[in-house]
C-alpha atoms as a PDB file:
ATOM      1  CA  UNK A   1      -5.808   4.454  15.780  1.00  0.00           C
ATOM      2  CA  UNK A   2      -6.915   6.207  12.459  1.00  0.00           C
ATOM      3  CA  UNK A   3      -4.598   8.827  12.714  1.00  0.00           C
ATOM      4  CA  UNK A   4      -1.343   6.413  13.829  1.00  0.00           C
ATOM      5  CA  UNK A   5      -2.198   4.106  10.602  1.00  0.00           C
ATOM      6  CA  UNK A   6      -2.983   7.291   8.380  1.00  0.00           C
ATOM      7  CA  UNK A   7       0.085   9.062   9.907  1.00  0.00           C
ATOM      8  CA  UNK A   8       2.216   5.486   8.861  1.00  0.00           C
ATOM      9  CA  UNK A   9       3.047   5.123  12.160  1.00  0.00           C
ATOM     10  CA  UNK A  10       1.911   1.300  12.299  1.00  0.00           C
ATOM     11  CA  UNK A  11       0.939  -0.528   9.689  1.00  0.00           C
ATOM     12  CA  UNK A  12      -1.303  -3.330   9.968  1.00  0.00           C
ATOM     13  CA  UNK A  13      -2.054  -6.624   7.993  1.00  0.00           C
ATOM     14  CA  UNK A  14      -4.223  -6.791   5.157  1.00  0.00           C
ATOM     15  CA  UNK A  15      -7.209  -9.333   5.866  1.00  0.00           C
ATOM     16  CA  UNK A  16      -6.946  -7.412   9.500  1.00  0.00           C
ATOM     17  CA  UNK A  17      -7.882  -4.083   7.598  1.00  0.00           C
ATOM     18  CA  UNK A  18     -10.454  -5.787   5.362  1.00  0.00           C
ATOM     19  CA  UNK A  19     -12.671  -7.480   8.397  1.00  0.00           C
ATOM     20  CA  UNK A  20     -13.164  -3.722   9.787  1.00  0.00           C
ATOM     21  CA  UNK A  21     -15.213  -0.854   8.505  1.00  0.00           C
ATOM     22  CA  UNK A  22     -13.498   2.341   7.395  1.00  0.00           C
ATOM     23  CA  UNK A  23     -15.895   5.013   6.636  1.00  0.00           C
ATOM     24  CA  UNK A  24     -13.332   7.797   7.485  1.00  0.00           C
ATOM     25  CA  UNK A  25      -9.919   6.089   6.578  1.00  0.00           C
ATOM     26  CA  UNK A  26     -10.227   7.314   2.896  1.00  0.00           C
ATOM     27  CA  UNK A  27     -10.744  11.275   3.992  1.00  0.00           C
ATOM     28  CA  UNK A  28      -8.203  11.402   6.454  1.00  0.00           C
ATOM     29  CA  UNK A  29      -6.017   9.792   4.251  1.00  0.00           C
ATOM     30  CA  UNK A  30      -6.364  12.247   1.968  1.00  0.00           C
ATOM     31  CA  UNK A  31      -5.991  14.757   4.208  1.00  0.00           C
ATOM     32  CA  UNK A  32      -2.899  13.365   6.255  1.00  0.00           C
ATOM     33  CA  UNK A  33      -0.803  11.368   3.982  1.00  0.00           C
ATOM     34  CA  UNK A  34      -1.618  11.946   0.162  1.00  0.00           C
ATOM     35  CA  UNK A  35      -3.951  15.270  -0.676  1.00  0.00           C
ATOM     36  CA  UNK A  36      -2.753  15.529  -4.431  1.00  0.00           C
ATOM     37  CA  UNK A  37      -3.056  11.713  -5.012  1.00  0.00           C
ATOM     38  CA  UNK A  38      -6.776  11.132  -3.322  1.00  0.00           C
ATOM     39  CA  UNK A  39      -7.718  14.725  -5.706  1.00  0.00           C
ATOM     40  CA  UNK A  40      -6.866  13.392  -8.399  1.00  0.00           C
ATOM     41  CA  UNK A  41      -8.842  10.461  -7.646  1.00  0.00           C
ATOM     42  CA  UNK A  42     -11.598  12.567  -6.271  1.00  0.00           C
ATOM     43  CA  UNK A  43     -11.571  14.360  -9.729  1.00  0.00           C
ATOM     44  CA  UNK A  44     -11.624  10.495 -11.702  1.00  0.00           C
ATOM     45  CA  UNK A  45     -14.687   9.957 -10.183  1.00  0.00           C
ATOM     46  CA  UNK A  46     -16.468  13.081 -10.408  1.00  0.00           C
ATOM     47  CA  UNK A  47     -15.520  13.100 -14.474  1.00  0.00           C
ATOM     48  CA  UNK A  48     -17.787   9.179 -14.452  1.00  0.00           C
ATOM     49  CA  UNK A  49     -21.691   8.821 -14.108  1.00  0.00           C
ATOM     50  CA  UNK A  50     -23.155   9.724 -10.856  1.00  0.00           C
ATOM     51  CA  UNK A  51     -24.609   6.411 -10.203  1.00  0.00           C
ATOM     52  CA  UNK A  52     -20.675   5.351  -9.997  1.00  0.00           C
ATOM     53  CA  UNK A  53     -20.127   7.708  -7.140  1.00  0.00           C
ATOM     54  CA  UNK A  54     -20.117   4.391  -4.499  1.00  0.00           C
ATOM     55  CA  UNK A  55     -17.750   2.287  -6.114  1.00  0.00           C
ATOM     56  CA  UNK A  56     -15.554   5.522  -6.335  1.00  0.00           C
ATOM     57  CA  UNK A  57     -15.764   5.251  -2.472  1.00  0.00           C
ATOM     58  CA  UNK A  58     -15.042   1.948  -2.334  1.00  0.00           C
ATOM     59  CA  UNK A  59     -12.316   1.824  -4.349  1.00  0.00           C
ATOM     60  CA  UNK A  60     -10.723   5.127  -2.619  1.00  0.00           C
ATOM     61  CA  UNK A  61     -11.386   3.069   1.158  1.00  0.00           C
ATOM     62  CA  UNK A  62      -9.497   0.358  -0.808  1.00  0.00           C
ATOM     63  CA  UNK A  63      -7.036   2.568  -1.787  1.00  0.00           C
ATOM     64  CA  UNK A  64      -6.087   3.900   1.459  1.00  0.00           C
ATOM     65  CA  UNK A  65      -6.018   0.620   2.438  1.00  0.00           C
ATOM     66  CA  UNK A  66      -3.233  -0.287   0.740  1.00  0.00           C
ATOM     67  CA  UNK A  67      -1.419   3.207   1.594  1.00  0.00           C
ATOM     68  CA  UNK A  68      -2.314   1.941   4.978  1.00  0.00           C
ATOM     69  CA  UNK A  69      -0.659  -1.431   4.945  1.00  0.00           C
ATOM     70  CA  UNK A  70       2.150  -0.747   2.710  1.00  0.00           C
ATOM     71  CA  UNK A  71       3.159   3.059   3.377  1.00  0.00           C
ATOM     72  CA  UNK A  72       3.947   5.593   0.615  1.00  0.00           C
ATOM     73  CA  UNK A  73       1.485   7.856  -1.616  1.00  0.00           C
ATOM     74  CA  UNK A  74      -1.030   6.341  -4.136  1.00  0.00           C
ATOM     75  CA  UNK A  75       1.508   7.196  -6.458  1.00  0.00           C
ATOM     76  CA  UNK A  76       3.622   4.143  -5.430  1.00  0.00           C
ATOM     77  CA  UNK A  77       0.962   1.674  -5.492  1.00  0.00           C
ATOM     78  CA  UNK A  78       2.415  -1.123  -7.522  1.00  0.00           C
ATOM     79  CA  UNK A  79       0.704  -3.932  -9.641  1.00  0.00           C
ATOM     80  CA  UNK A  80       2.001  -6.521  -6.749  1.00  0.00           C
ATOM     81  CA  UNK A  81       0.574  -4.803  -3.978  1.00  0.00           C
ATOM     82  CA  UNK A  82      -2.865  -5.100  -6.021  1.00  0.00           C
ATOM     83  CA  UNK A  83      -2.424  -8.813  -6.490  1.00  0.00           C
ATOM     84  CA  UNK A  84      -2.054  -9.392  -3.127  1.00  0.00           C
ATOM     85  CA  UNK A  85      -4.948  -6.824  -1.834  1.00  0.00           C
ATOM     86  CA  UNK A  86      -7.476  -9.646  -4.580  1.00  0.00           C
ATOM     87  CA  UNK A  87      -5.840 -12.442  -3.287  1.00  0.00           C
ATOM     88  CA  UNK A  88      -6.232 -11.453  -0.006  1.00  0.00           C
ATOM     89  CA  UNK A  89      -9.962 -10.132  -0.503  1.00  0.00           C
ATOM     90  CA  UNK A  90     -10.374 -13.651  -1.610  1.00  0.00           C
ATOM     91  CA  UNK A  91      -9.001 -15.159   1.132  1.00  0.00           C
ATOM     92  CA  UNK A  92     -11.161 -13.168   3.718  1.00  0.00           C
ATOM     93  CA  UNK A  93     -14.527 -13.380   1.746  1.00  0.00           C
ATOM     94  CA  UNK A  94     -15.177  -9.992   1.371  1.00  0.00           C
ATOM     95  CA  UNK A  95     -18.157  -9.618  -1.004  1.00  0.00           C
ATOM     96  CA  UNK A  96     -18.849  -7.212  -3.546  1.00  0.00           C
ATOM     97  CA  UNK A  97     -18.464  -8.179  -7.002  1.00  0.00           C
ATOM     98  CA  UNK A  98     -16.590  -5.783  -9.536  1.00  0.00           C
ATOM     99  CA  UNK A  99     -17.187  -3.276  -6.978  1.00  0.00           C
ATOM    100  CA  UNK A 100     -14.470  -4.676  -4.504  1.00  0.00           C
ATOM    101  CA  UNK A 101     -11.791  -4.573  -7.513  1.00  0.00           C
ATOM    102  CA  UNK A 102     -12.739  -1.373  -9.198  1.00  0.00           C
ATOM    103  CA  UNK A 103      -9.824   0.340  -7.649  1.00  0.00           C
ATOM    104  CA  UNK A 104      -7.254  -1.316  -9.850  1.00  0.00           C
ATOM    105  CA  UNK A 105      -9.051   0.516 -12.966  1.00  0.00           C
ATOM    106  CA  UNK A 106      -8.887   3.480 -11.305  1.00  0.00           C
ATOM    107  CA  UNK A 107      -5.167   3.458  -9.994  1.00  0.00           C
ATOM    108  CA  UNK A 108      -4.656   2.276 -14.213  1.00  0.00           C
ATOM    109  CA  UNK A 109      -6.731   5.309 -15.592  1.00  0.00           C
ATOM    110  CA  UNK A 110      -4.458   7.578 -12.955  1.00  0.00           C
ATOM    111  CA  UNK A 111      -1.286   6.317 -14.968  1.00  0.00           C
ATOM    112  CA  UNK A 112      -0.142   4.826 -11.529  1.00  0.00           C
ATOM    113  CA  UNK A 113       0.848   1.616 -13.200  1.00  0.00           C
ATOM    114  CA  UNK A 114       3.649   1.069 -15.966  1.00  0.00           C
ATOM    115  CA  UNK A 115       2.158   0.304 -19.636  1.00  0.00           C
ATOM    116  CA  UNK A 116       2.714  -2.926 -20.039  1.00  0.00           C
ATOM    117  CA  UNK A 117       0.222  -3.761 -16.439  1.00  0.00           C
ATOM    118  CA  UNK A 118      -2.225  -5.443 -17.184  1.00  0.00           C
ATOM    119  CA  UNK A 119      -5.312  -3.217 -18.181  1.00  0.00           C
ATOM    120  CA  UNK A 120      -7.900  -4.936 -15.851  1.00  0.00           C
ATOM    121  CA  UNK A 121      -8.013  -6.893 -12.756  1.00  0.00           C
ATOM    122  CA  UNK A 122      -9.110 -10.185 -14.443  1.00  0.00           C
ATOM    123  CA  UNK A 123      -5.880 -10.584 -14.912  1.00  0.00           C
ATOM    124  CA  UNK A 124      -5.192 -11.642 -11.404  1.00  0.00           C
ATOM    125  CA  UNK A 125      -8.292 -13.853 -11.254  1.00  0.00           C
ATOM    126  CA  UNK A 126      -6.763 -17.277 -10.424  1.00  0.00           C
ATOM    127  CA  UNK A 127      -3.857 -15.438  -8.915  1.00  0.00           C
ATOM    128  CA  UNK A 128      -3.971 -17.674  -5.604  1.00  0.00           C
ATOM    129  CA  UNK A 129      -4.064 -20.529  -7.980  1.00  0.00           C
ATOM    130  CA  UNK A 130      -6.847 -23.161  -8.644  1.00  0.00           C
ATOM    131  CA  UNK A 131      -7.630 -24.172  -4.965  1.00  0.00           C
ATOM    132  CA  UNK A 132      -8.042 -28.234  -4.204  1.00  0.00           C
ATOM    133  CA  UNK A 133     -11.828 -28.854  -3.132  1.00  0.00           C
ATOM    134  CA  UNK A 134     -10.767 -29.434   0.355  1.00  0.00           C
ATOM    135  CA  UNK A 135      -8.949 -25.688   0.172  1.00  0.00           C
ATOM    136  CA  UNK A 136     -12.605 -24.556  -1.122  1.00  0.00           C
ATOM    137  CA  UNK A 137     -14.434 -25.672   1.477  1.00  0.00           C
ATOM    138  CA  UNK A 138     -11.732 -25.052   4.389  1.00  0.00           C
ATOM    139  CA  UNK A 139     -11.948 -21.001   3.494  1.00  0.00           C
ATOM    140  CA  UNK A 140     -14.681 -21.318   5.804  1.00  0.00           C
ATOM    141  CA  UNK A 141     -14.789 -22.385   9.801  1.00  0.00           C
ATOM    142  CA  UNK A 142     -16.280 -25.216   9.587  1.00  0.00           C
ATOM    143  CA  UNK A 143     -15.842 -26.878  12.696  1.00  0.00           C
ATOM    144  CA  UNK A 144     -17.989 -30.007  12.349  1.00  0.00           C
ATOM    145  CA  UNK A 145     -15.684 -32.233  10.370  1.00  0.00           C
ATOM    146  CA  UNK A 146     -19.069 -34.317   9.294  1.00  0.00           C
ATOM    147  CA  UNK A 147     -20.564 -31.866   7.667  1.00  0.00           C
ATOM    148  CA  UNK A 148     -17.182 -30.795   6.074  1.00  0.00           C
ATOM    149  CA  UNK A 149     -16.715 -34.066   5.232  1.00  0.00           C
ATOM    150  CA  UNK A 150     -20.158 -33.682   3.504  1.00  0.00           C
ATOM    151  CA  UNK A 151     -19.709 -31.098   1.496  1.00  0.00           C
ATOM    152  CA  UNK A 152     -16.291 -31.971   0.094  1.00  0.00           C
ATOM    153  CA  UNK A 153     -17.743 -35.514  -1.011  1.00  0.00           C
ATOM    154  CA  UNK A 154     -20.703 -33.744  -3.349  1.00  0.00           C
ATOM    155  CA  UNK A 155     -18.208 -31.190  -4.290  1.00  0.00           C
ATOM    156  CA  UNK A 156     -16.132 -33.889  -5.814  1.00  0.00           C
ATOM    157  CA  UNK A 157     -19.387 -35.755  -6.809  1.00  0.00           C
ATOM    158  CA  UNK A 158     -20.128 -32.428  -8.716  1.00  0.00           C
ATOM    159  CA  UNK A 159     -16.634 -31.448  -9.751  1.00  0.00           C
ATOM    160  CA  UNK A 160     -16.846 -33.358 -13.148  1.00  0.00           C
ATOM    161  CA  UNK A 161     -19.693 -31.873 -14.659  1.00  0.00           C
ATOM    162  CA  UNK A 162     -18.404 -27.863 -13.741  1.00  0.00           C
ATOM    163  CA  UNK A 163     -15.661 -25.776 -14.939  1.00  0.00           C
ATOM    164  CA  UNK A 164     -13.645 -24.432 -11.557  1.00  0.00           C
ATOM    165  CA  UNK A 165     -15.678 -20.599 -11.668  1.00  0.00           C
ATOM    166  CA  UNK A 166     -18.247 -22.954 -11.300  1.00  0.00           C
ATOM    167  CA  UNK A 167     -17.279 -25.431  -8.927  1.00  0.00           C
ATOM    168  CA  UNK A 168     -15.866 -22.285  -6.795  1.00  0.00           C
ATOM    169  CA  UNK A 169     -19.781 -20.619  -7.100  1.00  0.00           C
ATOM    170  CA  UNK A 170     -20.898 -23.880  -6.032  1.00  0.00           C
ATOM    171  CA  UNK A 171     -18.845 -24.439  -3.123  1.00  0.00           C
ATOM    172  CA  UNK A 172     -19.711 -21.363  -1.575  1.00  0.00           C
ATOM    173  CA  UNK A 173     -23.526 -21.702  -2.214  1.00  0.00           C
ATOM    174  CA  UNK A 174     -23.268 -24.887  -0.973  1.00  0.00           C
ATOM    175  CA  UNK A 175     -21.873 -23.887   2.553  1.00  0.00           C
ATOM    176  CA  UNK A 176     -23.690 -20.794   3.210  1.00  0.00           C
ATOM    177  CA  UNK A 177     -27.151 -22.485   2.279  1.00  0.00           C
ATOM    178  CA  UNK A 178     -26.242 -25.733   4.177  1.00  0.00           C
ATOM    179  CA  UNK A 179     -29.135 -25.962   6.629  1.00  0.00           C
ATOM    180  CA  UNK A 180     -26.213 -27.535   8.949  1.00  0.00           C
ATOM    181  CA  UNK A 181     -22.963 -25.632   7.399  1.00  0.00           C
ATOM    182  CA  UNK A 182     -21.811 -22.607   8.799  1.00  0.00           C
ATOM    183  CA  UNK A 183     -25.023 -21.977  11.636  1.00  0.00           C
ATOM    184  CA  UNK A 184     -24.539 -25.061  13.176  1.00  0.00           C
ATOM    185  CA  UNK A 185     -20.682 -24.707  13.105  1.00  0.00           C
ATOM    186  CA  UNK A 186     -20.784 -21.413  14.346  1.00  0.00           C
ATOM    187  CA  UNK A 187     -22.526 -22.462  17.349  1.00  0.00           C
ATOM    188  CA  UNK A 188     -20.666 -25.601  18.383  1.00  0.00           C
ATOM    189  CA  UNK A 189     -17.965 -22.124  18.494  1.00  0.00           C
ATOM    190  CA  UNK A 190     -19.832 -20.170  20.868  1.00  0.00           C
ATOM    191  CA  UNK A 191     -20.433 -22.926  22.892  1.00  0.00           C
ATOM    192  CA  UNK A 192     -16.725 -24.308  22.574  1.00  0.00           C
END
């Protein structure tokens, strides 16, 4: 499979390629499909601290993601195809902080991107949009309507007092510390 997606003989979805682990996509990439582009990327991170040296990997996996889904070299990334790798990150949960968007300031310091781009990622933040507070809480499989029920009545409750970063922080504390959110949901799935 790793060669046939590095080899752009299929292409996959997005979230599909964010749900899996890739510890070798970004090397055979490199080696199959784009050796200049992943050395020069190779030589951004070697010119930064060491102690950046893993979000350099995770931004190069994130790279070859997108070479992945979309075809072509890193060279013809495009701002778009970024905006839809964060929104789709978002949509899929995948954690990780600056580190999981750190490849957009490296595909801008490799001169990938036209001038007037945006210079950082933040850019794209609400890029999905402000999401209602039933979309916040329906990102997640909750399959006890109660308890979703729940949790979208002291979201509301809560919404006044909280700017939306906020509200978003709070909605997904709120699930994944629920003593009856996700665990209990999860297992009405096994058993269902």
């Amino acid at each position: 499979m790793l060669m046939l997606v590095c080899g752009d003989v299929i292409r996959p979805d997005l979230a599909w390629m964010l749900t899996r682990t890739h510890k070798h996509l970004a090397p055979v990439m490199a080696e199959v499909r784009d050796p200049e582009g992943f050395t020069r990327l190779a030589q951004l991170a070697e010119s930064g601290p060491a102690s950046a040296r893993g979000e350099a990997t995770m931004a190069a996996t994130r790279i070859a993601m997108l070479l992945t889904c979309k075809g072509g070299s890193i060279a013809s990334i495009t701002v778009g195809d970024c905006v839809e790798l964060v929104d789709t990150l978002r949509r899929v949960h995948v954690r990780g902080g600056q580190r999981k968007v750190d490849f957009y300031l490296r595909l801008q310091a490799l001169g990938v991107f036209p001038d007037d781009a945006p210079a950082t990622i933040r850019a794209f933040g609400l890029a999905v949009g402000r999401l209602s507070i039933e979309e916040l809480v329906d990102r997640y499989p909750i399959r006890c309507r109660a308890v979703r029920d729940l949790i979208v009545d002291y979201l509301r409750e809560r919404q006044p007092s909280l700017d939306y970063t906020s509200l978003d922080a709070v909605s997904r504390t709120s699930i994944w510390t629920s003593p009856i959110g996700l665990r209990k949901s999860r297992a009405a799935g096994r058993r269902g």
